[in-house]
Every structure is written in structure tokens, then in C-alpha cells.
Protein backbone atom coordinates (compact mmCIF):
# COMPACT_ATOMS: atom_id res chain seq x y z
CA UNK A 1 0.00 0.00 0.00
CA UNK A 2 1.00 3.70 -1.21
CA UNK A 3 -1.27 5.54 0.06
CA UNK A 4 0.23 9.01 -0.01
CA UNK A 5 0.49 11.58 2.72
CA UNK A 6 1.47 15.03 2.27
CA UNK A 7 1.64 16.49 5.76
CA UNK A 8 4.90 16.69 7.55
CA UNK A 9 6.47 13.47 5.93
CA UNK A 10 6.80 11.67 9.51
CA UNK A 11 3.69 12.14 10.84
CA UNK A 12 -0.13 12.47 10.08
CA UNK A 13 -2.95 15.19 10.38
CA UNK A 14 -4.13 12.80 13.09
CA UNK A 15 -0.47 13.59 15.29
CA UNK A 16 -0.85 17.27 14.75
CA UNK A 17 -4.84 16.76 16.19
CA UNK A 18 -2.82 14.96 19.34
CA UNK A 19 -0.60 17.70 19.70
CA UNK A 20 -3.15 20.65 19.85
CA UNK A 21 -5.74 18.72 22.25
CA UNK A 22 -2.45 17.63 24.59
CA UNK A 23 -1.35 21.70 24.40
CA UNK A 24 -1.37 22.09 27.89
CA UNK A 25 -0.38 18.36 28.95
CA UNK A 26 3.45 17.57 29.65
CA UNK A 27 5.33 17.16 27.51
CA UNK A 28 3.46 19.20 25.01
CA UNK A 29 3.14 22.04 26.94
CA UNK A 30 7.23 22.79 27.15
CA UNK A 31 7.16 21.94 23.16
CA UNK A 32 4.78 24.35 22.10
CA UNK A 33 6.74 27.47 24.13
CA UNK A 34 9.38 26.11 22.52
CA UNK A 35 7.77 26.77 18.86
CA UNK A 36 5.78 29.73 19.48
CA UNK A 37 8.29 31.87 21.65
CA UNK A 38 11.35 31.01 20.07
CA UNK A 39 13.93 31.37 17.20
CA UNK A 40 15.90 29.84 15.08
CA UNK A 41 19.07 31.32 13.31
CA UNK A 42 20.58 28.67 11.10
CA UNK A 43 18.87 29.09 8.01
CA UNK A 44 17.28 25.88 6.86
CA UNK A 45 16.07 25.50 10.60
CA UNK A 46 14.61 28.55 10.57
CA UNK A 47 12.67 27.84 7.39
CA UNK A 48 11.60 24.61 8.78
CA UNK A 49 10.98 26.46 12.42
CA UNK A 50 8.32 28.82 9.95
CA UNK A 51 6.84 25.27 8.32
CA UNK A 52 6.01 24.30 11.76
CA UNK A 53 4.20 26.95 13.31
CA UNK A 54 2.33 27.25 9.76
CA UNK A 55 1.43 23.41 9.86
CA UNK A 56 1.03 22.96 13.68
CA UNK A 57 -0.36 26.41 14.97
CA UNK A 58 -1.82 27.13 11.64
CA UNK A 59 0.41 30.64 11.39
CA UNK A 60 -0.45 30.93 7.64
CA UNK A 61 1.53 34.76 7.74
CA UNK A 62 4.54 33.30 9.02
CA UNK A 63 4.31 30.39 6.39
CA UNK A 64 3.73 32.74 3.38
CA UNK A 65 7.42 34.47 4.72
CA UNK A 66 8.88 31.55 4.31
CA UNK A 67 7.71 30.54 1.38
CA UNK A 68 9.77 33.37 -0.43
CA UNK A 69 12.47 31.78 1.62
CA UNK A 70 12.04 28.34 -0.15
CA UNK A 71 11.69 29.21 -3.36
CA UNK A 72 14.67 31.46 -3.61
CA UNK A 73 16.34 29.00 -2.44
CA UNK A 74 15.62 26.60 -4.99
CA UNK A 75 16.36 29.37 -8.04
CA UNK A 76 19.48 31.38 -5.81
CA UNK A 77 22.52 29.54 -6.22
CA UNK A 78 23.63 31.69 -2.94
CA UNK A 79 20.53 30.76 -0.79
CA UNK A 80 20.11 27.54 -1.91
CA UNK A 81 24.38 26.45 -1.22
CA UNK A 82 23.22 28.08 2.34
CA UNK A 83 20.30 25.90 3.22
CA UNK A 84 22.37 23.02 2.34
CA UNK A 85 25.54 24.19 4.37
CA UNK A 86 27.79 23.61 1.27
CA UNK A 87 28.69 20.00 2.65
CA UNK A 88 30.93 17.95 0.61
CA UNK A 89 30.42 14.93 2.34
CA UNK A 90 27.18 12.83 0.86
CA UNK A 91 25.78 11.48 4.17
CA UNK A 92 25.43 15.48 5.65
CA UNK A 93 24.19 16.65 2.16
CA UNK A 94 21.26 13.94 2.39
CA UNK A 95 20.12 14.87 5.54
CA UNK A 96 19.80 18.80 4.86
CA UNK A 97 18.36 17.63 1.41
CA UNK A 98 15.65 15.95 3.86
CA UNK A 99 14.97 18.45 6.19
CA UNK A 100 14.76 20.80 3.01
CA UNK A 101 11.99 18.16 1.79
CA UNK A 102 10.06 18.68 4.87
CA UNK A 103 10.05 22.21 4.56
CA UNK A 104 8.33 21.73 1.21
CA UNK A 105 5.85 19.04 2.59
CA UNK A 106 4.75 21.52 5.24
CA UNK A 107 4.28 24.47 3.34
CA UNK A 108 3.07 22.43 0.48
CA UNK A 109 -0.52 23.41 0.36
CA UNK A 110 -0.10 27.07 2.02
CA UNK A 111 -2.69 28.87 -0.35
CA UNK A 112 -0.09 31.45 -1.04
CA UNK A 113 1.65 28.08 -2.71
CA UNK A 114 0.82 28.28 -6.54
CA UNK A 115 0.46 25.38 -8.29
CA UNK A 116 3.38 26.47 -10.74
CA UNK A 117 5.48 27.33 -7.78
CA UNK A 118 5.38 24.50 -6.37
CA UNK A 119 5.82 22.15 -9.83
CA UNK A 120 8.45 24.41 -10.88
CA UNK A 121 10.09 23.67 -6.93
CA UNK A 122 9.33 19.77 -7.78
CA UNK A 123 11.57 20.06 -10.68
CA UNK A 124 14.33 21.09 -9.75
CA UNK A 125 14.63 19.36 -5.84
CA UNK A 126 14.21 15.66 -7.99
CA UNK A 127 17.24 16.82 -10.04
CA UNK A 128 19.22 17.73 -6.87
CA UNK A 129 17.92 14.37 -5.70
CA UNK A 130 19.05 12.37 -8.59
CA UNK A 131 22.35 13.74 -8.24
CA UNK A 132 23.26 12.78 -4.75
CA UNK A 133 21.42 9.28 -5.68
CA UNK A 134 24.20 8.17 -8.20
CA UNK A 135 27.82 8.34 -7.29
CA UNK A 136 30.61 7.91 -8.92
CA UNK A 137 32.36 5.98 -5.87
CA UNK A 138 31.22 3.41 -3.52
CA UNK A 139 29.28 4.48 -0.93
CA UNK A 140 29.53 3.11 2.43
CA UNK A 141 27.06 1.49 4.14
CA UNK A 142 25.98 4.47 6.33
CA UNK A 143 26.15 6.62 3.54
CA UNK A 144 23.49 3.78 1.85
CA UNK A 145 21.12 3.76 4.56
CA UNK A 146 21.17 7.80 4.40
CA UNK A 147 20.22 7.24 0.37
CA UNK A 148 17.58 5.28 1.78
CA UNK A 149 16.22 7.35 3.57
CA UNK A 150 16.48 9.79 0.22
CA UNK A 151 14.78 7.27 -1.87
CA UNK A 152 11.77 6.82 0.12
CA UNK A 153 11.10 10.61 1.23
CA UNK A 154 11.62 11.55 -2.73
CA UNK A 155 9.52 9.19 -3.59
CA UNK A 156 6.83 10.90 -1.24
CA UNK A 157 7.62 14.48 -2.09
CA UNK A 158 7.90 13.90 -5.61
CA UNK A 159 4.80 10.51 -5.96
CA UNK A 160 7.31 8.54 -7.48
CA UNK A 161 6.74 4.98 -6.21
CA UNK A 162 9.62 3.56 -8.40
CA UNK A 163 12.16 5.45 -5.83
CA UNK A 164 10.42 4.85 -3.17
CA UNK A 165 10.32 1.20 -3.60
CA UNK A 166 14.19 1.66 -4.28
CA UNK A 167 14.77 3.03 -0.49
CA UNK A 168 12.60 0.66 0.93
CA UNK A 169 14.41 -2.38 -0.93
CA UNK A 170 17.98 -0.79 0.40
CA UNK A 171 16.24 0.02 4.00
CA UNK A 172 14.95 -3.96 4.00
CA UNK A 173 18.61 -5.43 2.95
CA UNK A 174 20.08 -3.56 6.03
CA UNK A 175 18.04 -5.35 8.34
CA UNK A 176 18.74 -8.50 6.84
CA UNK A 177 22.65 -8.22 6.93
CA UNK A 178 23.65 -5.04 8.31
CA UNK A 179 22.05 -4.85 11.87
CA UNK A 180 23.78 -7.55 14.24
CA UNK A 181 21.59 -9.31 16.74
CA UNK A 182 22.47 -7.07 19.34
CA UNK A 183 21.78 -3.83 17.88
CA UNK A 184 25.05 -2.50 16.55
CA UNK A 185 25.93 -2.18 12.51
CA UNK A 186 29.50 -3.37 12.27
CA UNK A 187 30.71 -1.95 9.05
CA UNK A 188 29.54 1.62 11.13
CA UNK A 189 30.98 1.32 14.09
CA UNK A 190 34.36 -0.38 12.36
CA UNK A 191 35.01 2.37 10.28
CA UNK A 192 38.97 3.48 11.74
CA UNK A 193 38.16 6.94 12.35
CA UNK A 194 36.82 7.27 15.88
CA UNK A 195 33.60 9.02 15.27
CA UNK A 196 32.09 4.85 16.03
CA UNK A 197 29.17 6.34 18.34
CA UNK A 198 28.40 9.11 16.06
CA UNK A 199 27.78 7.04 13.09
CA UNK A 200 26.09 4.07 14.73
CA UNK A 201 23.49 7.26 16.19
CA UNK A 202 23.74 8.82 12.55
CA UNK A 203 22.69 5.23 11.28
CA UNK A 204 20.11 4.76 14.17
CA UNK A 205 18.45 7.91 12.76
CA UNK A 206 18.43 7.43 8.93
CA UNK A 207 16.67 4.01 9.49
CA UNK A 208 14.02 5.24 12.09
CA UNK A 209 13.12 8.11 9.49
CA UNK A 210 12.64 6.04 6.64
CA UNK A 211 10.15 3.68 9.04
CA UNK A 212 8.63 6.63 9.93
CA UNK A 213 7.84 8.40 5.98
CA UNK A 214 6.97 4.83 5.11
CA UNK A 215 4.43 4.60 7.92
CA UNK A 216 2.97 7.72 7.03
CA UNK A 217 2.30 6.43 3.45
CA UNK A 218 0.72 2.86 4.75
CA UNK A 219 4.16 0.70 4.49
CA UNK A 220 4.89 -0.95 7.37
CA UNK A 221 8.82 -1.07 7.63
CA UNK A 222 8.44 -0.84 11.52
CA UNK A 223 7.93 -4.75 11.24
CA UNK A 224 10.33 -6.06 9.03
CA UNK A 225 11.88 -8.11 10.99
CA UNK A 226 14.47 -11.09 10.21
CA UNK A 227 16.87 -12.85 12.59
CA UNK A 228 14.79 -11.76 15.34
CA UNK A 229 16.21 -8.04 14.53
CA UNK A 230 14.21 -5.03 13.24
CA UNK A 231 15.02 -0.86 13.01
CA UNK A 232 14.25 -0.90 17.05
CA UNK A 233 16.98 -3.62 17.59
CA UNK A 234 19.57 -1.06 16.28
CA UNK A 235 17.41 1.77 17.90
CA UNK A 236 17.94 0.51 20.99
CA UNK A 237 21.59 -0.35 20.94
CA UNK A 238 22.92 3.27 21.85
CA UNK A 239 20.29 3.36 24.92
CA UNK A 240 22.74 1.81 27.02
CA UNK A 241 25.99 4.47 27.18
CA UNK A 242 23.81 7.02 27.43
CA UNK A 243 24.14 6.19 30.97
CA UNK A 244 27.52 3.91 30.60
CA UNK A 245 29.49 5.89 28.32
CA UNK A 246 32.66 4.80 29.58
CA UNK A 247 31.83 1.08 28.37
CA UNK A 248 31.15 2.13 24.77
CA UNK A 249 33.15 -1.09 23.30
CA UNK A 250 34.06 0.17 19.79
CA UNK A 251 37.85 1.88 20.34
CA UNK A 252 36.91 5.44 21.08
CA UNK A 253 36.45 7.29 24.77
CA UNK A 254 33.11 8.20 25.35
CA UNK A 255 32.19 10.93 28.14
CA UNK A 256 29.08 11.88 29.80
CA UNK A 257 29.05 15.21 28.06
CA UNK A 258 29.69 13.70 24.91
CA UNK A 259 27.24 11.52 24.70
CA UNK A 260 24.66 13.92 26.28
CA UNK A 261 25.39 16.38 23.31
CA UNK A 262 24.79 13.77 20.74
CA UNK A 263 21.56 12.70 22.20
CA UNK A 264 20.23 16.26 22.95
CA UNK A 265 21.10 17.23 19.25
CA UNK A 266 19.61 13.74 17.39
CA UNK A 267 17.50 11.96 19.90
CA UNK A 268 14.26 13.15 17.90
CA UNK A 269 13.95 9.11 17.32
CA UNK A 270 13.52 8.42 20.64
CA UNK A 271 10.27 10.34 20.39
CA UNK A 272 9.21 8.15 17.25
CA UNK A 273 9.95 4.95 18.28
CA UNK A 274 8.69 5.46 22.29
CA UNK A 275 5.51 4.64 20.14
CA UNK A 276 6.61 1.59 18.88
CA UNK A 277 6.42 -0.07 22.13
CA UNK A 278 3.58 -2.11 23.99
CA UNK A 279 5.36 -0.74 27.00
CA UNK A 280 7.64 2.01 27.02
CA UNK A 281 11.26 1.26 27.65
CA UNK A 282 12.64 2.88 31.30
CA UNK A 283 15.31 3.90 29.68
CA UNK A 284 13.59 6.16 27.11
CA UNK A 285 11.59 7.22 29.53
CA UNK A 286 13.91 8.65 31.39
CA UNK A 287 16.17 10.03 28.57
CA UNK A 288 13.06 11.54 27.56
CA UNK A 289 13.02 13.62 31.22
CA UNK A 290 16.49 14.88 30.46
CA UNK A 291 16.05 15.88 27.04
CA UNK A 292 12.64 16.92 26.02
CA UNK A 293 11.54 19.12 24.24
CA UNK A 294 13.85 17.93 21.57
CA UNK A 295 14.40 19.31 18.09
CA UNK A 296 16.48 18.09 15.09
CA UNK A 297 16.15 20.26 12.23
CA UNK A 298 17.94 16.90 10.03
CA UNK A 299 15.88 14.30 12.30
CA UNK A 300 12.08 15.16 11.75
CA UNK A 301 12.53 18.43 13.04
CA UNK A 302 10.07 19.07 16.58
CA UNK A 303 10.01 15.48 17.67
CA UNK A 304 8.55 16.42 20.84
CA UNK A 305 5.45 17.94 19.37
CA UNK A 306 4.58 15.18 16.49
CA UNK A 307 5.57 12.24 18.24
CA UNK A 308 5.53 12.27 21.71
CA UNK A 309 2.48 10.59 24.27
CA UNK A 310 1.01 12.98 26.38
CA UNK A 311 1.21 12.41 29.77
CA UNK A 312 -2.37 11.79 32.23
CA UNK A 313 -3.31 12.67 34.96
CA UNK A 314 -4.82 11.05 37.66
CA UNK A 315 -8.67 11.04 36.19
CA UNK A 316 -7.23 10.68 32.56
């Protein structure tokens, strides 16, 4: 099933609903300040910052602003090298690319949005798309699940199920040879040049997303599941040295700090797949405490607000 949805790209008209009748409820209430009172100054976050209070608080002044921002940066070499960050390396140039595609998917049916704006906008983001899809090297295998990722939001943004069946094909071999029984990806975390944790949470993230844009369009890549091991086998993997750091295993000293940083700046999955579980994992739970309200501008953006479970009271 394709069924497609264009709303945010991770989550559904029905999450946004959640999030405005939980306004006042932890730990929607601290998100929400954190949107409406707030700014951001990096560029592409800021665009996406203006996509979210358009598509959550229904700010449609704010999201006409940044609609000029969008489309000049599709058409102004300058703008546009900005919003991507003029990255060199493939993996960081996907994941802008992505948070650039949500932008689009949350602004995409502003009624300021013409319909030639936004083919002409179509255009040209599926030839920067097609670009970063073929190489002419190699690419590792986190730079594959990161064109995974690619493939399957594309295919969303742009309706073309032939790419998106491409990511999900690449997102289904990982599974079934990259993700080791206990969580880790060893060609990641064996790559020589201790950033190991980094890329096993880089990893962690491109696989959750892709789940996550698939589950929005009615594929169900949450339970693929071979060897016993799934996306939430790897998910949960880094869980532990959040609290252990110092017994990270893979040849590089971790500290508290260190690994708090990381987590602060790309734990938006641990919003998404808290929902995954019958029964929430402690250790989310309390990660969660420490880190909420989180926001990745490359990771789904205001995880806090679209994904996470409002918390009840005593009567409900």
C-alpha cells in the first residue's frame, strides 16, 4: 500500500490533532513554548521552524514568509548552497536535502503556494535528488542507509513509487545483513576513524526516518523483521551508554558530556519509536526527562510535538 500523505512526511494530520488537544499536557506544553516563543538562526532550521508553526499552529503569515524563503532557495545559487551548508560529504548533504523536503511538505498546500510554484520547486529538488542518488564511488554502508532514507522521502515528495520502492528495498537489505543481533551495525561502528558512536546514532536515525515516511504512506517497515532483529533492535543499541558511556566497546572514549550532546542534538527518534512499544522502555523514559523538548532540524525536526504521548493525569 501507497497511500500518499502530504503532511509533515513523519507524521499524520491525526499527530498534529494529538498535539493541539495535549497543548497544555506535559510534555506538550514545554514543546509548544518552545515553537511559538522562540527562534531559530541557522537558516534551513529557521525555514523549517516557519513550516512548523504554519502546519502545527496554523500561522499561515509566518508560512507565506517563508515561502519566499524556499523558493529562492531553490532558483538562488547563494541561498540555496546556504540551506544546504555547502557539505561535501554525501551522508550530511542527504540529511539537509531531507529536512529541506520537509520544509516543502509543510508548506506544500499554504494557499499562497501556486500550483506552478510549487511544480516548478518539484523540478528542480528531484534533479538535486538524482544527483546525490548516483555516485561515482562506492558508498559506504551508512552513507546507503542515508540514500535510503532519500529514496523513500523523494519518492513521497515527488509521488514517485519507483524510488520509493528503491529506499525501501535498500532500507529492507540492512536489516537483513547489516544490523547484528544485538543492535550495533559493524561496518559503522568499524570504520577506523573514531567518530564509532556518532555514526552508529547517525545510522540509528536514517533508518528510524525512513520507518517513519513509510508509515505515514501505509508501508509498514516498523515490522520487518528477520533474525529476530528489526530498526528498534539497532534503535535501541545506543540506549545503554547514554548512561555507561565509559563502556562504549568500539575503540573510542566516550564521556558523559559527549554523549549527552549527541543525544540532545539527534535523539528526535527516541520520540518516534517510544511509540513503537507495547510498554515504554525505562530507559527512554527517562532520557526523555532529560532531554525533552527535543528538536532536530535533520531528524524530523520538533520530535517532541509530532511524536511524543502525552502524559495523564490522575482522572485521565
Amino acid at each position: 500500500m501507497f497511500e500518499l500523505n502530504h503532511c509533515g512526511l513523519y507524521f499524520t494530520a491525526e499527530d498534529i490533532q494529538y498535539a493541539q488537544k495535549n497543548k497544555k499536557r506535559h510534555p506538550f506544553k514545554a514543546a509548544w513554548n518552545l515553537l511559538l516563543n522562540t527562534e531559530q538562526t541557522e537558516s534551513l532550521a529557521r525555514l523549517q521552524w516557519a513550516g512548523l508553526r504554519y502546519r502545527f499552529a496554523g500561522d499561515v503569515a509566518t508560512g507565506e514568509s517563508a515561502l519566499s524563503i524556499l523558493n529562492s532557495g531553490m532558483f538562488s545559487a547563494t541561498v540555496y548552497e546556504t540551506l544546504l551548508g555547502n557539505t561535501a560529504e554525501l551522508r550530511d548533504a542527504i540529511f539537509r536535502m531531507l529536512a529541506l523536503a520537509q520544509c516543502f511538505e509543510l508548506l506544500r498546500d499554504h494557499p499562497a503556494y501556486s500550483l506552478e510554484q510549487r511544480a516548478m520547486w518539484l523540478e528542480i529538488f528531484s534533479g538535486y535528488v538524482d544527483s546525490l542518488r548516483h555516485q561515482v564511488y562506492e558508498p559506504t554502508v551508512l552513507e546507503t542507509i542515508w540514500l535510503s532514507a532519500l529514496n523513500v522521502v523523494a519518492g513521497v515528495v515527488l509521488e514517485r513509487k519507483d524510488w520509493f520502492d528503491i529506499g525501501v528495498a535498500i532500507y529492507q537489505h540492512t536489516v537483513n545483513d547489516s544490523i547484528h543481533p544485538e543492535g550495533y551495525l559493524p561496518k559503522v561502528v568499524n570504520s577506523g576513524d573514531g567518530r564509532s558512536f556518532e555514526k552508529q546514532l547517525s545510522a540509528v536515525v536514517a533508518l528510524v526516518l525512513t520507518a517513519a515516511a513509510a508509515d505515514c504512506v501505509g508501508v509498514n517497515l516498523w515490522g520487518h523483521t528477520t533474525r529476530g532483529v528489526s530498526v528498534l533492535t539497532a534503535a535501541a543499541y545506543p540506549l545503554y551508554f547514554y548512561f555507561y558511556p565509559e563502556k562504549w566497546p568500539w575503540g573510542e572514549t566516550l564521556t558523559e558530556q559527549y554523549v549527552t550532546c549527541m543525544f540532545r542534538e539527534r535523539g528526535g527518534f527516541l520520540e518516534i519509536i517510544n511509540q513503537r512499544y507495547d510498554r515504554p522502555l525505562k530507559a527512554i523514559k527517562l532520557m526523555l526527562d532529560d532531554l525533552r523538548p527535543i528538536y532536530d532540524c535533520h531528524g524530523g525536526g520538533l520530535a517532541t510535538l509530532s511524536h511524543a504521548v502525552a502524559k495523564r493525569g490522575l482522572f485521565g
